[in-house]
PDB file of N, CA and C in Angstrom:
ATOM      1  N   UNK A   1     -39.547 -14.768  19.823  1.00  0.00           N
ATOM      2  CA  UNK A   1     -38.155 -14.771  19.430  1.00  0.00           C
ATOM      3  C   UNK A   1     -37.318 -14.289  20.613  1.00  0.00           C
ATOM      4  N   UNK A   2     -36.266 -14.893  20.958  1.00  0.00           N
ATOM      5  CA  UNK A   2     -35.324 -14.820  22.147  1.00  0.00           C
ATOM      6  C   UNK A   2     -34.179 -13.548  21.466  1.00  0.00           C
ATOM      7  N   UNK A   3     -34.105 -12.713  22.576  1.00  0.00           N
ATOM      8  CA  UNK A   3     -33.185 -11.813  21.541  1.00  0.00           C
ATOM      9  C   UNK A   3     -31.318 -12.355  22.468  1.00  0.00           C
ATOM     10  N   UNK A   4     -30.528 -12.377  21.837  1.00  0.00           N
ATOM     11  CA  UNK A   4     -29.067 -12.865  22.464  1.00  0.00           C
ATOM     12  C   UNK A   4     -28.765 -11.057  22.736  1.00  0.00           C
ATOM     13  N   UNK A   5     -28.141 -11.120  24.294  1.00  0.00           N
ATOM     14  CA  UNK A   5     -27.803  -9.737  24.184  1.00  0.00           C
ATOM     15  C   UNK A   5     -26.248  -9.497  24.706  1.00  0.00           C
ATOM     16  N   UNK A   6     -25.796  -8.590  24.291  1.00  0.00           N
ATOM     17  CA  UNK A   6     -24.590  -8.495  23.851  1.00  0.00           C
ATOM     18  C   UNK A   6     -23.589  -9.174  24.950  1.00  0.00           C
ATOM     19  N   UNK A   7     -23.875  -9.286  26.539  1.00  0.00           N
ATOM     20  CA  UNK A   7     -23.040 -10.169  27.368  1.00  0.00           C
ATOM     21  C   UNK A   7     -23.056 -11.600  26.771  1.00  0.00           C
ATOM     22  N   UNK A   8     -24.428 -12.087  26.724  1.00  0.00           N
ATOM     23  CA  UNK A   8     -24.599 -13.309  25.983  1.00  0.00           C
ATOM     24  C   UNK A   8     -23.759 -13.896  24.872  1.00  0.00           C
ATOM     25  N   UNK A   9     -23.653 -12.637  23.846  1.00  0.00           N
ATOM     26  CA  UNK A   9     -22.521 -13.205  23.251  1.00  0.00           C
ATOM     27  C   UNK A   9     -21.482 -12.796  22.982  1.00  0.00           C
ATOM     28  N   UNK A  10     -20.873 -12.317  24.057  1.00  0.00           N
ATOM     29  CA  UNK A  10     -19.619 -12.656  24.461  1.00  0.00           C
ATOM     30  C   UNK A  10     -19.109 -13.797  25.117  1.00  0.00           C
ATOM     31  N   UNK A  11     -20.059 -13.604  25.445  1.00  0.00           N
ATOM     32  CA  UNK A  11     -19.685 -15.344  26.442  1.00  0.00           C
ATOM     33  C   UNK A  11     -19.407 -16.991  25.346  1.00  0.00           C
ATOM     34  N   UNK A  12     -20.478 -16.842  24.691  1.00  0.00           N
ATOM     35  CA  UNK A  12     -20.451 -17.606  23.673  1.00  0.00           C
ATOM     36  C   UNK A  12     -19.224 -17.759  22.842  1.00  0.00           C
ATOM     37  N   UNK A  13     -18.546 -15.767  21.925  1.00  0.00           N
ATOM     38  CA  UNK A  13     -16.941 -15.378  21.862  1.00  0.00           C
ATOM     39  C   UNK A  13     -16.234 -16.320  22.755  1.00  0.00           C
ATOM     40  N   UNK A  14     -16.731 -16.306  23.899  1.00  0.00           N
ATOM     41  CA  UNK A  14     -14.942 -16.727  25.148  1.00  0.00           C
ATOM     42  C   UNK A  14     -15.465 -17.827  24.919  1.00  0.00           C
ATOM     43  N   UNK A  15     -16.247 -18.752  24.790  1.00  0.00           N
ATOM     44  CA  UNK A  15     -15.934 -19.826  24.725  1.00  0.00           C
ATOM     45  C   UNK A  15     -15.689 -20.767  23.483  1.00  0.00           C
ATOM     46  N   UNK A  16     -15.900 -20.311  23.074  1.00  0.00           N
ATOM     47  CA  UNK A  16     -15.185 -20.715  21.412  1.00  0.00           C
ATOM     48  C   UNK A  16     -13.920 -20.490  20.986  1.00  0.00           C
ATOM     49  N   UNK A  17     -13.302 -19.261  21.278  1.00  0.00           N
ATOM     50  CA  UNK A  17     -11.856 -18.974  21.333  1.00  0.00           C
ATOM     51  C   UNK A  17     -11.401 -18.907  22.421  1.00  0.00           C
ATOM     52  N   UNK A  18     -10.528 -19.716  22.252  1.00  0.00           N
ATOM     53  CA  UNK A  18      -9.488 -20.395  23.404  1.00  0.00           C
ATOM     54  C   UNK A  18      -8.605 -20.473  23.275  1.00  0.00           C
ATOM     55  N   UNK A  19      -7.375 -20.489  24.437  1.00  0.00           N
ATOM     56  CA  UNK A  19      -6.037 -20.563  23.373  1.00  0.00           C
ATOM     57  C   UNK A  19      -5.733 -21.898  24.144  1.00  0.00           C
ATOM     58  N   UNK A  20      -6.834 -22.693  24.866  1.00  0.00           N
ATOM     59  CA  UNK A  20      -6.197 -24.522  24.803  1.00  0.00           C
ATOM     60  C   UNK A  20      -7.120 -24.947  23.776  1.00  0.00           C
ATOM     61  N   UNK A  21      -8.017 -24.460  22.350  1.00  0.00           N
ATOM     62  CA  UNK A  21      -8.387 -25.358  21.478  1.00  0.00           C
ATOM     63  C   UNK A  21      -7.344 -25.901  21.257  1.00  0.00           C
ATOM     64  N   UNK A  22      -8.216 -27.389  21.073  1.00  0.00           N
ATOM     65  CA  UNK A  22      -6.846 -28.467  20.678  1.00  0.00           C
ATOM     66  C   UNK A  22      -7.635 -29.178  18.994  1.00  0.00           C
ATOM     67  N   UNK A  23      -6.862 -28.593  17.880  1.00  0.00           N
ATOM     68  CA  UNK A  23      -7.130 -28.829  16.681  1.00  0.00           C
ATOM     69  C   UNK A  23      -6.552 -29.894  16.043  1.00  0.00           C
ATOM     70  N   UNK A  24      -7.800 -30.516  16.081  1.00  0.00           N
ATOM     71  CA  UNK A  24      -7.361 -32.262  15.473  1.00  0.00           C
ATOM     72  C   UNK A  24      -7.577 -32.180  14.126  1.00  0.00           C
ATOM     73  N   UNK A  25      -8.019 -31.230  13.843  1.00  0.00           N
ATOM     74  CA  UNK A  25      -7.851 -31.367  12.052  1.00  0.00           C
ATOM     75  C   UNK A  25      -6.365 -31.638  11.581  1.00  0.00           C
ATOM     76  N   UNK A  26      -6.574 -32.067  10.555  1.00  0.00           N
ATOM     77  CA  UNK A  26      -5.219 -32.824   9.406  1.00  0.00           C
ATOM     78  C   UNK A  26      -5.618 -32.268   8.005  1.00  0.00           C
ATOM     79  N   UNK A  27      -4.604 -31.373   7.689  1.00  0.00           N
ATOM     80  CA  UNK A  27      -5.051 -30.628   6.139  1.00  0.00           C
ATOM     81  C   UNK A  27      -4.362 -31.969   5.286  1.00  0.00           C
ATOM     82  N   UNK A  28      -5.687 -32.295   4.449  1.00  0.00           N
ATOM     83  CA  UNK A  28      -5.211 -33.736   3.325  1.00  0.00           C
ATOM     84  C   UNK A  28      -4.897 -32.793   2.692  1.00  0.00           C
ATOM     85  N   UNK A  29      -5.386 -31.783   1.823  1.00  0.00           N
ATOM     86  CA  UNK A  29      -5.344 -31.407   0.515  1.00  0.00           C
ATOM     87  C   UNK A  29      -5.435 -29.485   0.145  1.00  0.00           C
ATOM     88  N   UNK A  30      -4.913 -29.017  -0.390  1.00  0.00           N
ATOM     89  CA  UNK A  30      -5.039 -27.471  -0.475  1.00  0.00           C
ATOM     90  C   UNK A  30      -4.895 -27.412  -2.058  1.00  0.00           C
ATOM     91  N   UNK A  31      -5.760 -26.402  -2.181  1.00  0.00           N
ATOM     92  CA  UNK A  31      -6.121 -25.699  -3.768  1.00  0.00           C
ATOM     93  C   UNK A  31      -6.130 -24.096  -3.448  1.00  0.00           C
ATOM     94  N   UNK A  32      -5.641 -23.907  -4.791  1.00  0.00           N
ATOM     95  CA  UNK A  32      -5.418 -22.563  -4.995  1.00  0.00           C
ATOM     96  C   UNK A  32      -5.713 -21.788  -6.676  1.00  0.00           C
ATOM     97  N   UNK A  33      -6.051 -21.055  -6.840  1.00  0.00           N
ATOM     98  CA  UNK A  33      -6.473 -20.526  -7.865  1.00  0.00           C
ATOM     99  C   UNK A  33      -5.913 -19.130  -7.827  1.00  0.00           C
ATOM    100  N   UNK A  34      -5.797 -18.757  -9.499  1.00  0.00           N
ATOM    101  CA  UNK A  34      -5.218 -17.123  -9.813  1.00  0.00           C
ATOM    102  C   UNK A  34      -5.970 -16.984 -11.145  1.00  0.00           C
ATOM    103  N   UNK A  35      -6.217 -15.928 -10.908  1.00  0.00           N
ATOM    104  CA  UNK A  35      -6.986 -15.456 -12.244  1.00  0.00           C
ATOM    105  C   UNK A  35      -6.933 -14.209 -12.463  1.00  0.00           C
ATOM    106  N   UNK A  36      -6.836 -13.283 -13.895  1.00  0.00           N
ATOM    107  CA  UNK A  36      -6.095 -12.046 -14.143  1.00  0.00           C
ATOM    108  C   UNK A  36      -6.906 -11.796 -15.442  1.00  0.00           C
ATOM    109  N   UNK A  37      -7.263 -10.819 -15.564  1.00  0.00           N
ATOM    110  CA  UNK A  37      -7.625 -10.045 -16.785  1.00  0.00           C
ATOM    111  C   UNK A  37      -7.331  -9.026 -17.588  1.00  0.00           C
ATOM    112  N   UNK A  38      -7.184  -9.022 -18.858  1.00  0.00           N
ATOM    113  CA  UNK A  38      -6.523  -7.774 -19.683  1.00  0.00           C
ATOM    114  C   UNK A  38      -7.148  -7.343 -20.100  1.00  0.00           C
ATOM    115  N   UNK A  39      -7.045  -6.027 -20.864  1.00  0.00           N
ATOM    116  CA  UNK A  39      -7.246  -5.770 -22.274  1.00  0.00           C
ATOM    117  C   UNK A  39      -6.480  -5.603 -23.238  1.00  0.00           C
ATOM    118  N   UNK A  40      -6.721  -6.448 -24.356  1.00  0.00           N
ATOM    119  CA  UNK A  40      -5.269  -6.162 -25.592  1.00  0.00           C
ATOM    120  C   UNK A  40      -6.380  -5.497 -26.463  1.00  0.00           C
ATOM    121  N   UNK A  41      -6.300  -4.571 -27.130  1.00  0.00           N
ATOM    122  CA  UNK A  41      -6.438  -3.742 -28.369  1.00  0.00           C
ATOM    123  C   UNK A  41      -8.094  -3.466 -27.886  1.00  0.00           C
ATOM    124  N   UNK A  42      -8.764  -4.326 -28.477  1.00  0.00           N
ATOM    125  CA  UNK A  42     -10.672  -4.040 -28.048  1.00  0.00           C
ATOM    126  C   UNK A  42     -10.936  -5.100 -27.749  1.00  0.00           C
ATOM    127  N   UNK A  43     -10.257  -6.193 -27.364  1.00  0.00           N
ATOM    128  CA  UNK A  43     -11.091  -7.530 -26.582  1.00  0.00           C
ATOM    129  C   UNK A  43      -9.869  -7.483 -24.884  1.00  0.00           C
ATOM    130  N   UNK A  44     -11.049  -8.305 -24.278  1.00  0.00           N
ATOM    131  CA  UNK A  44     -10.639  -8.445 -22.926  1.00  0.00           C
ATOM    132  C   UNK A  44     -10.268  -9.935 -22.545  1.00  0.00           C
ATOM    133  N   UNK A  45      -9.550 -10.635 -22.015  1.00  0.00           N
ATOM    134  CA  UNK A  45      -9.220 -11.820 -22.159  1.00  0.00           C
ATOM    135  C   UNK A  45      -9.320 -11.917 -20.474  1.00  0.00           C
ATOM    136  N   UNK A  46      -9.782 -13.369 -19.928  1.00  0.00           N
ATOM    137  CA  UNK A  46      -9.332 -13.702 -19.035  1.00  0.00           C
ATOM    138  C   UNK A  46      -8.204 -14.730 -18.511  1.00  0.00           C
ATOM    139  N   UNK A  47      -7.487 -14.993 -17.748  1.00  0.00           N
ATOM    140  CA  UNK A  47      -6.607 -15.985 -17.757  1.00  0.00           C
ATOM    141  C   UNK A  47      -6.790 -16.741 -16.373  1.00  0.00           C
ATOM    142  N   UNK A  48      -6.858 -17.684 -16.124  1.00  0.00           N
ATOM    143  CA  UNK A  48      -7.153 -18.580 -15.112  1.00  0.00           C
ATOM    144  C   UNK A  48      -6.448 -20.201 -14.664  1.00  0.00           C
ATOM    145  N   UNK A  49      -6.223 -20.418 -13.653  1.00  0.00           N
ATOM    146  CA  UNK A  49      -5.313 -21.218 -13.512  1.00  0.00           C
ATOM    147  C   UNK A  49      -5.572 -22.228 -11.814  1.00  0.00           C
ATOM    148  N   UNK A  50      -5.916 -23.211 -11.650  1.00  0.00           N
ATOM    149  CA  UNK A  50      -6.273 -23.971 -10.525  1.00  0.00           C
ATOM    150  C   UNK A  50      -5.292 -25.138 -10.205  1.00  0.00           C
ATOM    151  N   UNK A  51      -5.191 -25.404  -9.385  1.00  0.00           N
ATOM    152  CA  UNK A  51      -4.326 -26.789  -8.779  1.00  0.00           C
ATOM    153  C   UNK A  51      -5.036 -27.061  -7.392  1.00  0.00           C
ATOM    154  N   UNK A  52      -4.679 -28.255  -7.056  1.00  0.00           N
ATOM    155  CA  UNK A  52      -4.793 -28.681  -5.944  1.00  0.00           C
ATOM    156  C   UNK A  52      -3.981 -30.093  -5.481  1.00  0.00           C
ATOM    157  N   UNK A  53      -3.188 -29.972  -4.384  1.00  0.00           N
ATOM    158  CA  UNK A  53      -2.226 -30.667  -3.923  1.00  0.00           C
ATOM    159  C   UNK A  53      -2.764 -31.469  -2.693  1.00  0.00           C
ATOM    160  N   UNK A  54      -2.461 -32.983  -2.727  1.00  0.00           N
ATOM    161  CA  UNK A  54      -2.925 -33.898  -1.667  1.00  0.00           C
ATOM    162  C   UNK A  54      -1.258 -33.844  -1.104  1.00  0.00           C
ATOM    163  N   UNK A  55      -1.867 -33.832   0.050  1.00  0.00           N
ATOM    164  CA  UNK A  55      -0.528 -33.487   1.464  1.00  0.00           C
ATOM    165  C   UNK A  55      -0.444 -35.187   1.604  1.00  0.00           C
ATOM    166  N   UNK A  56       1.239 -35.672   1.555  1.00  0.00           N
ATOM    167  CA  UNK A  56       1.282 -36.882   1.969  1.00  0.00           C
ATOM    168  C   UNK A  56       0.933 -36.776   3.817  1.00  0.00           C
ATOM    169  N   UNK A  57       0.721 -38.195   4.099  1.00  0.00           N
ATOM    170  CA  UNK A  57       0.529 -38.262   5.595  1.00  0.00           C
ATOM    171  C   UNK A  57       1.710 -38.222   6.809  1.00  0.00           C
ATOM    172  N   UNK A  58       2.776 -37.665   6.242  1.00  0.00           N
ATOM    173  CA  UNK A  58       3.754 -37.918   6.940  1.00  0.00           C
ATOM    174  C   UNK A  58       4.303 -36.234   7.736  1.00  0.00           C
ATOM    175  N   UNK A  59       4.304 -36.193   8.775  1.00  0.00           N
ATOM    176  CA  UNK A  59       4.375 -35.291  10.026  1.00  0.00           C
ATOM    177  C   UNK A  59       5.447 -34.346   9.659  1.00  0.00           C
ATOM    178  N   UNK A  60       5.626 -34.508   8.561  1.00  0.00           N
ATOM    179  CA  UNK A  60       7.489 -33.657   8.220  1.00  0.00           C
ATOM    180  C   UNK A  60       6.968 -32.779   6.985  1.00  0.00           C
ATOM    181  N   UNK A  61       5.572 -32.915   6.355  1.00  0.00           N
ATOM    182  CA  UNK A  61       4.984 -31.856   6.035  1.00  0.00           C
ATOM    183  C   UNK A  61       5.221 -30.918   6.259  1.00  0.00           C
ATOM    184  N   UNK A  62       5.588 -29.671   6.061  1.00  0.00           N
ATOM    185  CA  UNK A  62       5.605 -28.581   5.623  1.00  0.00           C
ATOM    186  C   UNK A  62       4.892 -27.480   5.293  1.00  0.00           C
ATOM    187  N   UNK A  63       3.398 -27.696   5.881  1.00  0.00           N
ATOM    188  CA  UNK A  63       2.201 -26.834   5.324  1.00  0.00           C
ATOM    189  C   UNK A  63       2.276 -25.351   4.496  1.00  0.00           C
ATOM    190  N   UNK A  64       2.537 -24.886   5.336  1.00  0.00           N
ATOM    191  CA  UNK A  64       2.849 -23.274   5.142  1.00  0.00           C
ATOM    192  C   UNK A  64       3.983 -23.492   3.598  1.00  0.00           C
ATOM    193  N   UNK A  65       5.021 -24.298   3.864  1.00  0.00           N
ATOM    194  CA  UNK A  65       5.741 -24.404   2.531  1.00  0.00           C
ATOM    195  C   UNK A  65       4.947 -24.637   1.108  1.00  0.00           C
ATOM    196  N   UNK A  66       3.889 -25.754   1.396  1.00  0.00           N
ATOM    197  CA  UNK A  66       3.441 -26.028   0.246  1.00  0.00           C
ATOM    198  C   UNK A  66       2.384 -25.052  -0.128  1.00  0.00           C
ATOM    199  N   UNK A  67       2.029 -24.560   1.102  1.00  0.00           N
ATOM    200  CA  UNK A  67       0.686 -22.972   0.235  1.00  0.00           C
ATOM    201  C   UNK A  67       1.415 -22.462  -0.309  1.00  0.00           C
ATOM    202  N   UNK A  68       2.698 -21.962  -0.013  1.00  0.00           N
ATOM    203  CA  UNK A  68       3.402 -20.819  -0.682  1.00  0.00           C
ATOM    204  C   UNK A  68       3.796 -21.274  -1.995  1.00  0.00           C
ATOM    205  N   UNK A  69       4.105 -22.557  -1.824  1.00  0.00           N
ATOM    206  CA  UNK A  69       4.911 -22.918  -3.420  1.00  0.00           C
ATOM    207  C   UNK A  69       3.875 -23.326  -4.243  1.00  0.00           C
ATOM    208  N   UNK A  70       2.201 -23.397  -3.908  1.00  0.00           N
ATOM    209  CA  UNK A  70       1.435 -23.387  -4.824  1.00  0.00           C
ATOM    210  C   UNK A  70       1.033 -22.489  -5.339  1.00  0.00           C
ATOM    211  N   UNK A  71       0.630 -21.133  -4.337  1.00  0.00           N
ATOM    212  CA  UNK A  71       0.318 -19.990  -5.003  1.00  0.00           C
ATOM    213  C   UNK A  71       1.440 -19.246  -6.054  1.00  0.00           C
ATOM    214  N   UNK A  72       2.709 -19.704  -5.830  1.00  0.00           N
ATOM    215  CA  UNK A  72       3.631 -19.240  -6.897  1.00  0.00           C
ATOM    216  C   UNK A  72       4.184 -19.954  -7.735  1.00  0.00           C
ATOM    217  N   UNK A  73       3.392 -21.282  -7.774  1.00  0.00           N
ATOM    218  CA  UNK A  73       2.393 -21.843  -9.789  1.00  0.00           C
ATOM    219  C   UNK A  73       2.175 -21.354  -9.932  1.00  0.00           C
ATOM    220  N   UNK A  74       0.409 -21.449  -9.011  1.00  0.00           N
ATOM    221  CA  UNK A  74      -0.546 -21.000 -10.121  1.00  0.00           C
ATOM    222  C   UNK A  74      -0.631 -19.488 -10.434  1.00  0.00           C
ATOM    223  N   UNK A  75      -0.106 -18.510  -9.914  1.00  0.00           N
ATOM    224  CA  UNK A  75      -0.066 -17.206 -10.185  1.00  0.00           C
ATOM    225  C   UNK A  75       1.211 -17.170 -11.225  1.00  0.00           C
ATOM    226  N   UNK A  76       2.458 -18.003 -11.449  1.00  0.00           N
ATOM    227  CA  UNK A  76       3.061 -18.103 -12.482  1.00  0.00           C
ATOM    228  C   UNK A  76       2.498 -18.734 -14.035  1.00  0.00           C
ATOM    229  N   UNK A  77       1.916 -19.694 -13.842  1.00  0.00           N
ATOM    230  CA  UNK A  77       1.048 -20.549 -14.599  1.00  0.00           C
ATOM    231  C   UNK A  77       0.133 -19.187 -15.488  1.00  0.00           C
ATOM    232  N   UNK A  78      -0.590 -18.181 -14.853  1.00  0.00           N
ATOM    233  CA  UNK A  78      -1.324 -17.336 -15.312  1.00  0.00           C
ATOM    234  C   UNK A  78      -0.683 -16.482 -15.844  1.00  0.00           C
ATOM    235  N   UNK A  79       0.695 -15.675 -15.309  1.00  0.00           N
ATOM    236  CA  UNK A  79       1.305 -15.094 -15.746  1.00  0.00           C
ATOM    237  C   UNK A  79       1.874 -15.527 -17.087  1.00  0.00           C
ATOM    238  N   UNK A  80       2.114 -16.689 -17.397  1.00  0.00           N
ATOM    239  CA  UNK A  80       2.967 -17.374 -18.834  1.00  0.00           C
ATOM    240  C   UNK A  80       1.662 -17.132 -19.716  1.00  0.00           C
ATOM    241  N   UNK A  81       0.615 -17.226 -19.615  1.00  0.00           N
ATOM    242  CA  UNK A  81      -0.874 -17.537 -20.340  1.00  0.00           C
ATOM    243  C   UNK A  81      -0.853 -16.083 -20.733  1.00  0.00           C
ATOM    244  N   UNK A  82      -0.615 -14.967 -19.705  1.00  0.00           N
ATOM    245  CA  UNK A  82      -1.036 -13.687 -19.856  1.00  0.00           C
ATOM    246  C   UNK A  82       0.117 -13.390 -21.150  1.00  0.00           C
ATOM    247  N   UNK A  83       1.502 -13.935 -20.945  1.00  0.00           N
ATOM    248  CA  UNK A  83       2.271 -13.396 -21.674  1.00  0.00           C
ATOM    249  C   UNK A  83       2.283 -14.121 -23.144  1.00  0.00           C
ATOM    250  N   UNK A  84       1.772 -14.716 -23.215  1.00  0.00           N
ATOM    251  CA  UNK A  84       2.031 -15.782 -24.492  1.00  0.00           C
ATOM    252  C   UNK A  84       0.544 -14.962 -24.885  1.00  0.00           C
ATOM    253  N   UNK A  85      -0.401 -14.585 -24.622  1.00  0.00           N
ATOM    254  CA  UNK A  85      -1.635 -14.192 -25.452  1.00  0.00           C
ATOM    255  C   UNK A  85      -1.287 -12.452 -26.060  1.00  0.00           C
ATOM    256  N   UNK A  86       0.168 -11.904 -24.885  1.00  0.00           N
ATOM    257  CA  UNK A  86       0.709 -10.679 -25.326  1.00  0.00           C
ATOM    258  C   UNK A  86       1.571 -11.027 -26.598  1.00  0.00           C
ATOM    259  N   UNK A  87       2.309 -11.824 -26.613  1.00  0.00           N
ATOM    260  CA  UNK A  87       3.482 -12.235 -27.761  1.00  0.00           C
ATOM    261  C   UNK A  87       2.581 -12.719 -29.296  1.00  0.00           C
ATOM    262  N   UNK A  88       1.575 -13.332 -28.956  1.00  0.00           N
ATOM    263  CA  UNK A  88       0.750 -13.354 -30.094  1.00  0.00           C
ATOM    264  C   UNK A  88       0.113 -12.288 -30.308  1.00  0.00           C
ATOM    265  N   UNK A  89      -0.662 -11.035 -29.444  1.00  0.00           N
ATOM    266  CA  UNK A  89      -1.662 -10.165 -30.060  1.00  0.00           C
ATOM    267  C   UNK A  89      -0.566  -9.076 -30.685  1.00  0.00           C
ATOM    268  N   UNK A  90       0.903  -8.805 -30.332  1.00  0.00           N
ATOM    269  CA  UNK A  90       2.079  -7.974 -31.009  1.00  0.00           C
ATOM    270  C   UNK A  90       3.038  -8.326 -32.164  1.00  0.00           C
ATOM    271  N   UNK A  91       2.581  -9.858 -32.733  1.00  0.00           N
ATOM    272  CA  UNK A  91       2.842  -9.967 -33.912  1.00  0.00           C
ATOM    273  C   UNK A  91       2.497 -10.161 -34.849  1.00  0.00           C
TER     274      UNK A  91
END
C-alpha cells in the first residue's frame, strides 16, 4: 500500500482548486425539501414538503433567484400543513 503524504496532497488540493476552473456545468433542475416536526398533545406529527424546478435554457436565468424562491415554498408549504394540523388539534 502506497501511503500519500501530506505534500502529496497538497499538491493534488492546488490542483484541483483553481481560480481559472472553467465550469461548464448548466444547472437544468434544483429541488428542495423542508420538513418539521411537532408535538400536539401525545402524538408527534411530521410535516414534509418537496419540489423541484426545471431551469428554462435561456441565459437570463436567475439561479440564485430561483433557490431562494423555492426554499420559501417549500418551507411555506410546511408551515400551512403545520398550521392547519394546529387549527384542527384546538378545536
Amino acid at each position: 500500500m502506497t501511503k500519500i503524504t501530506e505534500q502529496d496532497q497538497q499538491e493534488i488540493t492546488d490542483a484541483v482548486i483553481t481560480d481559472d476552473f472553467d465550469n461548464s456545468a448548466v444547472t437544468v433542475m434544483i429541488k428542495a425539501t423542508s420538513r418539521v416536526s411537532a408535538k400536539l398533545g401525545d402524538n408527534y406529527y411530521t410535516f414534509e414538503f418537496t419540489e423541484e424546478r426545471f431551469i428554462p435554457e435561456e441565459d437570463s436565468t436567475d439561479i440564485e433567484f430561483e433557490r431562494e424562491h423555492l426554499w420559501d415554498t417549500v418551507h411555506e408549504q410546511v408551515d400551512l400543513q403545520l398550521q392547519e394540523i394546529r387549527d384542527i388539534y384546538n378545536n
